[in-house]
N, C-alpha and C. Protein backbone atom coordinates (compact mmCIF):
# COMPACT_ATOMS: atom_id res chain seq x y z
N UNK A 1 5.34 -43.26 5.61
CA UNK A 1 4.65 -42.97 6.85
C UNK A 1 4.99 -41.55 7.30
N UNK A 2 3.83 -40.88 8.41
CA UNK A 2 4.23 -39.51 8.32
C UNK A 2 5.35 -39.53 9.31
N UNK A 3 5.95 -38.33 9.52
CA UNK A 3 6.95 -38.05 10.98
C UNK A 3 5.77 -37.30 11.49
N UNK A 4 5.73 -38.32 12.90
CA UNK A 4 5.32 -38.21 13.62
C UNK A 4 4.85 -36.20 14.34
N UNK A 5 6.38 -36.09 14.39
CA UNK A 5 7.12 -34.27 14.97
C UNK A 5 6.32 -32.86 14.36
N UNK A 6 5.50 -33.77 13.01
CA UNK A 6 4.98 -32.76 11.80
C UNK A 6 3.93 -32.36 12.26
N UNK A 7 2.78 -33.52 12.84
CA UNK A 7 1.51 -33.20 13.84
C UNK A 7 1.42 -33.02 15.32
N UNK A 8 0.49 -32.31 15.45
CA UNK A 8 0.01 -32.07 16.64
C UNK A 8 -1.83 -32.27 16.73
N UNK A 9 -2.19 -32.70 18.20
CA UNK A 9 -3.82 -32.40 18.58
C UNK A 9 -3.88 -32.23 20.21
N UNK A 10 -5.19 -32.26 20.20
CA UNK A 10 -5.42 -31.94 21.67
C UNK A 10 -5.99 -33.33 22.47
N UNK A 11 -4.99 -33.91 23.25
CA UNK A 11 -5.17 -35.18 23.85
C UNK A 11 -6.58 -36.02 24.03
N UNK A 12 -7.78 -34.73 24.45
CA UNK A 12 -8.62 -35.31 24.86
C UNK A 12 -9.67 -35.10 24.21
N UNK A 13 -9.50 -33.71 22.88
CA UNK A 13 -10.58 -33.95 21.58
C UNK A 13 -9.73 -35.28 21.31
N UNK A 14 -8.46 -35.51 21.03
CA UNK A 14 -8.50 -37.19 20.11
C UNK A 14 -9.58 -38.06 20.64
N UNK A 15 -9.15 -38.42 22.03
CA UNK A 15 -10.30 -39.25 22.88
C UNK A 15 -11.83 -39.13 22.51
N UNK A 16 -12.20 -38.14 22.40
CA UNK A 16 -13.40 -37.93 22.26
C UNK A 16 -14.18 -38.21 20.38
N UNK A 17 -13.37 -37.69 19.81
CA UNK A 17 -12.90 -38.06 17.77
C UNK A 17 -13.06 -39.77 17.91
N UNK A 18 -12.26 -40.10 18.47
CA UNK A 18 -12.00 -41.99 18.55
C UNK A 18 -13.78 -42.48 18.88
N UNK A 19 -14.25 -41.97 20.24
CA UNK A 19 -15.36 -42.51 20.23
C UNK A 19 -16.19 -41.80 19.88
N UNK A 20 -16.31 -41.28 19.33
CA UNK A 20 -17.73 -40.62 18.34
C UNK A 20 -17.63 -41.20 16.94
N UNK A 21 -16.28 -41.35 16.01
CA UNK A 21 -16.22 -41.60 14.80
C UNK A 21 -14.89 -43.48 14.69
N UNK A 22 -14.69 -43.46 15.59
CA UNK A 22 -13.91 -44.99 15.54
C UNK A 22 -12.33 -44.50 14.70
N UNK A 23 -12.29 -43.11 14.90
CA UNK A 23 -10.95 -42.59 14.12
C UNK A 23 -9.71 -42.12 15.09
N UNK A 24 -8.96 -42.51 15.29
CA UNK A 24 -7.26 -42.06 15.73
C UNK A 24 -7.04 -40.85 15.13
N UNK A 25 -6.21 -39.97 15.38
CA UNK A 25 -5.74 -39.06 14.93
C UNK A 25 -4.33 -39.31 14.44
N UNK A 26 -3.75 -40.09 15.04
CA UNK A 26 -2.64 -40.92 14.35
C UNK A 26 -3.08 -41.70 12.94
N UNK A 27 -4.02 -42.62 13.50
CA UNK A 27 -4.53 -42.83 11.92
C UNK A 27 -4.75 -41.33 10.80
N UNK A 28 -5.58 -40.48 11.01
CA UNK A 28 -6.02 -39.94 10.44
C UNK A 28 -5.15 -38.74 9.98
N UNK A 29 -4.02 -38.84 10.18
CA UNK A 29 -2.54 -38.46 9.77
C UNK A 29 -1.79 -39.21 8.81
N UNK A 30 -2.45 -40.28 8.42
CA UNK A 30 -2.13 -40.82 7.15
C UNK A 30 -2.57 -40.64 5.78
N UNK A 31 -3.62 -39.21 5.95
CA UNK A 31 -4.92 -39.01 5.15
C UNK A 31 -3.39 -37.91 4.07
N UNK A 32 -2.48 -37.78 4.54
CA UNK A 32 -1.91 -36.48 4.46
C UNK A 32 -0.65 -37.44 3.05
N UNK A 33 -0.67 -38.75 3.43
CA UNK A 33 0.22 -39.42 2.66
C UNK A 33 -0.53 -39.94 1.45
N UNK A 34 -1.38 -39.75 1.16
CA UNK A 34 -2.12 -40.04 -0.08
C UNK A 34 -2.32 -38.82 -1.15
N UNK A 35 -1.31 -39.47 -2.45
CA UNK A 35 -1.32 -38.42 -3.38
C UNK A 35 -2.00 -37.70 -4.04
N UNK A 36 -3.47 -38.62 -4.11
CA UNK A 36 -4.71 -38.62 -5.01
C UNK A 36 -5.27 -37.54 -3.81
N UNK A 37 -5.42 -37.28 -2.28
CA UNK A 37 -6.07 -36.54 -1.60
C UNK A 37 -6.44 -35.09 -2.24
N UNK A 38 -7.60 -34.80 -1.83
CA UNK A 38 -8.78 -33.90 -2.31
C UNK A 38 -8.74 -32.68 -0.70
N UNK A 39 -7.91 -31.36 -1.08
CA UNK A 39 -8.06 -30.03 -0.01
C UNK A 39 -9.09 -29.48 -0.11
N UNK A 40 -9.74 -28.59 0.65
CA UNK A 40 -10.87 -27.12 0.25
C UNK A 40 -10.46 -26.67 1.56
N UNK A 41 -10.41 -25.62 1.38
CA UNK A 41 -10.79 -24.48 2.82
C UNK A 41 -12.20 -24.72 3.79
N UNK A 42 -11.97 -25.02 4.68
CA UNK A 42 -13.45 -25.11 5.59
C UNK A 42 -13.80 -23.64 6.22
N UNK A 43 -14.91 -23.22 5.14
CA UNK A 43 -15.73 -22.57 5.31
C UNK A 43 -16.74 -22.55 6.07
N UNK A 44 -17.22 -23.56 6.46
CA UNK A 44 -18.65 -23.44 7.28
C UNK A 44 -18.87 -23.03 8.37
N UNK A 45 -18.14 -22.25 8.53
CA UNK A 45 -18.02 -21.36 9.88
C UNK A 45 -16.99 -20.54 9.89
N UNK A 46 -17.17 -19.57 10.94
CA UNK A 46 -15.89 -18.67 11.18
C UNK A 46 -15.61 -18.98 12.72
N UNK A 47 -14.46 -19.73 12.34
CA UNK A 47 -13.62 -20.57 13.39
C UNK A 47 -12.78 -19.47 14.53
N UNK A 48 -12.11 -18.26 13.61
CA UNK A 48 -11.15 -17.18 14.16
C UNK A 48 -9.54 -17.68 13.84
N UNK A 49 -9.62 -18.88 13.08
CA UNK A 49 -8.25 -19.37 12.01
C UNK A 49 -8.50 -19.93 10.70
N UNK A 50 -7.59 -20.08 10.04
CA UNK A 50 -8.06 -20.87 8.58
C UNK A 50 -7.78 -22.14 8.63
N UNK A 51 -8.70 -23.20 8.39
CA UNK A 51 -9.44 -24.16 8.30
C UNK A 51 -9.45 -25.01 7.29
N UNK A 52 -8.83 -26.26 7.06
CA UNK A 52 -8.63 -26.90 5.73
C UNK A 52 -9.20 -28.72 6.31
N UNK A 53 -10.36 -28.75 5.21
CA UNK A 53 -10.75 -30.50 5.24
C UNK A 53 -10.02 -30.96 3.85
N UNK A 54 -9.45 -32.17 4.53
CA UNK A 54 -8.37 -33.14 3.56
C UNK A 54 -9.20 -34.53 3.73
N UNK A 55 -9.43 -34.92 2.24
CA UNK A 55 -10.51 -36.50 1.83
C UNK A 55 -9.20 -37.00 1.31
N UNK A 56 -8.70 -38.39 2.20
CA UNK A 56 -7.74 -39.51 1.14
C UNK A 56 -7.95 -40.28 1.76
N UNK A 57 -6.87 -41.31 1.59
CA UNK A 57 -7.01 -42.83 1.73
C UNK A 57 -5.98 -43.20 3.26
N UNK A 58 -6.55 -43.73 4.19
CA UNK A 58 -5.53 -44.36 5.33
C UNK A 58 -5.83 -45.56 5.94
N UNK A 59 -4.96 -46.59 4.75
CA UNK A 59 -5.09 -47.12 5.01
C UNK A 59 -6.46 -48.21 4.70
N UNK A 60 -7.08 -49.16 4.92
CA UNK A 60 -8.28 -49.48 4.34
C UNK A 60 -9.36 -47.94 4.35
N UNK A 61 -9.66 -47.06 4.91
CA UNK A 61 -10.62 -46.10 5.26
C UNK A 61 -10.38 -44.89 3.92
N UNK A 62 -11.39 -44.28 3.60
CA UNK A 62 -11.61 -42.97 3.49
C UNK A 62 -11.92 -42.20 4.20
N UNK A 63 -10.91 -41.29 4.53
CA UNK A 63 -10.90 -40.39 5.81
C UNK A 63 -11.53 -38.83 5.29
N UNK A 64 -12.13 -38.08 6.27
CA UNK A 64 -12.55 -36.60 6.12
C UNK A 64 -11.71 -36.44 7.31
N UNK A 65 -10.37 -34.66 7.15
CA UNK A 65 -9.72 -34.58 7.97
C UNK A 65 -9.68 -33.15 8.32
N UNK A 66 -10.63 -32.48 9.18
CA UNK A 66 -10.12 -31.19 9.57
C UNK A 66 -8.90 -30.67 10.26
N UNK A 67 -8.26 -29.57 9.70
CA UNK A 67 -6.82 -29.92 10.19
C UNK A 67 -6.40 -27.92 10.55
N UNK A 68 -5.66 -27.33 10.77
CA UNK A 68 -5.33 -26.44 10.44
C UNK A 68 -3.51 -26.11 10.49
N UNK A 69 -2.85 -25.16 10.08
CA UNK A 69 -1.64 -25.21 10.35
C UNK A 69 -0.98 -24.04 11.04
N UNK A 70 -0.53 -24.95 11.97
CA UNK A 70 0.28 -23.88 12.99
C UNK A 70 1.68 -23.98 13.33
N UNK A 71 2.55 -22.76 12.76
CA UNK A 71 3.31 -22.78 12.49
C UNK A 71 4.12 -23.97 11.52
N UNK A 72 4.76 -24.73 11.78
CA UNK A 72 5.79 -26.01 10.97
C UNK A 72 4.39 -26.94 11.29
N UNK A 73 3.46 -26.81 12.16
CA UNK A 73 2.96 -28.34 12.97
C UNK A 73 1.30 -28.42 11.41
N UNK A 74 1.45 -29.52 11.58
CA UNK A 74 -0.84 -29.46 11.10
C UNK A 74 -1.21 -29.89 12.39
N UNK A 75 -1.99 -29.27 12.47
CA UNK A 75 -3.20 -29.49 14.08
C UNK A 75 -4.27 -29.97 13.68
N UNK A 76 -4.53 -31.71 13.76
CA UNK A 76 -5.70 -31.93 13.36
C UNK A 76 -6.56 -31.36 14.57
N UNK A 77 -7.37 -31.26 13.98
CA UNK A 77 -8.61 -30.98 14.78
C UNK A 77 -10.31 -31.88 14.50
N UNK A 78 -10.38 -33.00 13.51
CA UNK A 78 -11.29 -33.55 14.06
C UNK A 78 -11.07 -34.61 12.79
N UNK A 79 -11.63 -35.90 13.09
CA UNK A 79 -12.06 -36.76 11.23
C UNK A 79 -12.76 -37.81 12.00
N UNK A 80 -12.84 -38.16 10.61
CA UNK A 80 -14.11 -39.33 10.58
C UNK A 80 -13.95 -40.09 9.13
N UNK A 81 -14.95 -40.98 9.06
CA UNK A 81 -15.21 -41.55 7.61
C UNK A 81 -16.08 -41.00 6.61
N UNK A 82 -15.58 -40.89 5.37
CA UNK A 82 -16.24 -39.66 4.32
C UNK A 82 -18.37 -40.15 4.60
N UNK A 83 -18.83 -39.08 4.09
CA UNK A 83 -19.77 -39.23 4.15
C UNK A 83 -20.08 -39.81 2.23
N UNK A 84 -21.20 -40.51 1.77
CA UNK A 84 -21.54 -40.93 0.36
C UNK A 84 -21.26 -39.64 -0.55
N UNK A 85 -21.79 -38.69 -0.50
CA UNK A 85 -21.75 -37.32 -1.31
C UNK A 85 -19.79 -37.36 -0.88
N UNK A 86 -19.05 -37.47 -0.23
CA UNK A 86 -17.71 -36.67 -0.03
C UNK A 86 -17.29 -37.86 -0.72
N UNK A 87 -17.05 -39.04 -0.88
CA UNK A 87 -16.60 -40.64 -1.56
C UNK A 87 -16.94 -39.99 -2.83
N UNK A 88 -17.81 -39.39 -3.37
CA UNK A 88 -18.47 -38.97 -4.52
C UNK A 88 -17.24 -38.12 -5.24
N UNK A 89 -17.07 -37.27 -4.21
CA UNK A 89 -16.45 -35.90 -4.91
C UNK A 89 -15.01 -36.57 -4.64
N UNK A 90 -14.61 -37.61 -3.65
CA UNK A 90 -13.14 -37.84 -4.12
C UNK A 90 -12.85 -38.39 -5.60
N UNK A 91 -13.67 -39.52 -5.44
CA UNK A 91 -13.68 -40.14 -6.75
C UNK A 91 -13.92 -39.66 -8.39
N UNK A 92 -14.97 -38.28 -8.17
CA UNK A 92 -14.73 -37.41 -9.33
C UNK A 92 -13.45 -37.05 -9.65
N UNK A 93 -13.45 -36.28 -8.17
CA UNK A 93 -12.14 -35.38 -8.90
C UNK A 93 -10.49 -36.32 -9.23
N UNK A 94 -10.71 -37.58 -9.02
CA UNK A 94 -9.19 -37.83 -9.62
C UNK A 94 -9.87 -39.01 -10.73
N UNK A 95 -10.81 -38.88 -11.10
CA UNK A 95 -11.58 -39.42 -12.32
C UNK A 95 -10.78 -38.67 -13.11
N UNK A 96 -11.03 -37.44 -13.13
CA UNK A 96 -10.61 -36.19 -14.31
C UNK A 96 -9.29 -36.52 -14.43
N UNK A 97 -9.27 -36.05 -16.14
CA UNK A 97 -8.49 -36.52 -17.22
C UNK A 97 -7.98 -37.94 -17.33
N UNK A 98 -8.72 -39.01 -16.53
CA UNK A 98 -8.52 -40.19 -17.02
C UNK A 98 -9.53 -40.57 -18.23
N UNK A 99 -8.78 -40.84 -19.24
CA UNK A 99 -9.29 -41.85 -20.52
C UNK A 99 -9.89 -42.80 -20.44
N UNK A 100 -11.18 -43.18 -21.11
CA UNK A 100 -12.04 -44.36 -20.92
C UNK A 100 -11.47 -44.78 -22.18
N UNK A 101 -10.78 -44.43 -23.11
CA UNK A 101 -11.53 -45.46 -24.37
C UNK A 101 -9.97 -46.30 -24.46
């Protein structure tokens, strides 16, 4: 489980994350304990910091986790449940170099 001390968010984006997507930010701090998890830089905008979405597992869910890091802390800043195309690309990428035969 994570320590707690490692994250940080902003009280009332969580509130607002919870009812738009049914996601905790506490939950979605568990996305960070899954080994198989899938990083990229979030590009899709210029935010004015650097920007990282994290796809893993918390728990029954597949989580999408925008996060950034400040100083020692990660600052989530938003998640939800993967979209079909992002389930896609987790599941590719830790497909690779597993053996079928």
């Amino acid at each position: 489980m994570n320590d707690a001390d490692n994250f940080e968010w902003d009280d009332q984006k969580a509130l607002v994350n919870y009812a738009k997507h049914g996601v905790s930010f506490e939950e979605a701090s568990e996305v960070f304990n899954d080994l198989f998890g899938i990083e990229k830089l979030d590009d899709r905008e210029a935010y004015g910091e650097e920007r990282f979405i994290r796809i893993g597992i918390a728990g029954n869910k597949l989580l999408m986790v925008v996060y950034t890091e400040r100083g020692e802390k990660t600052r989530i800043i938003s998640a939800r449940e993967v979209t079909k195309n992002e389930r896609n690309d987790y599941y590719r990428e830790n497909a690779q170099g597993w053996d079928d035969s």
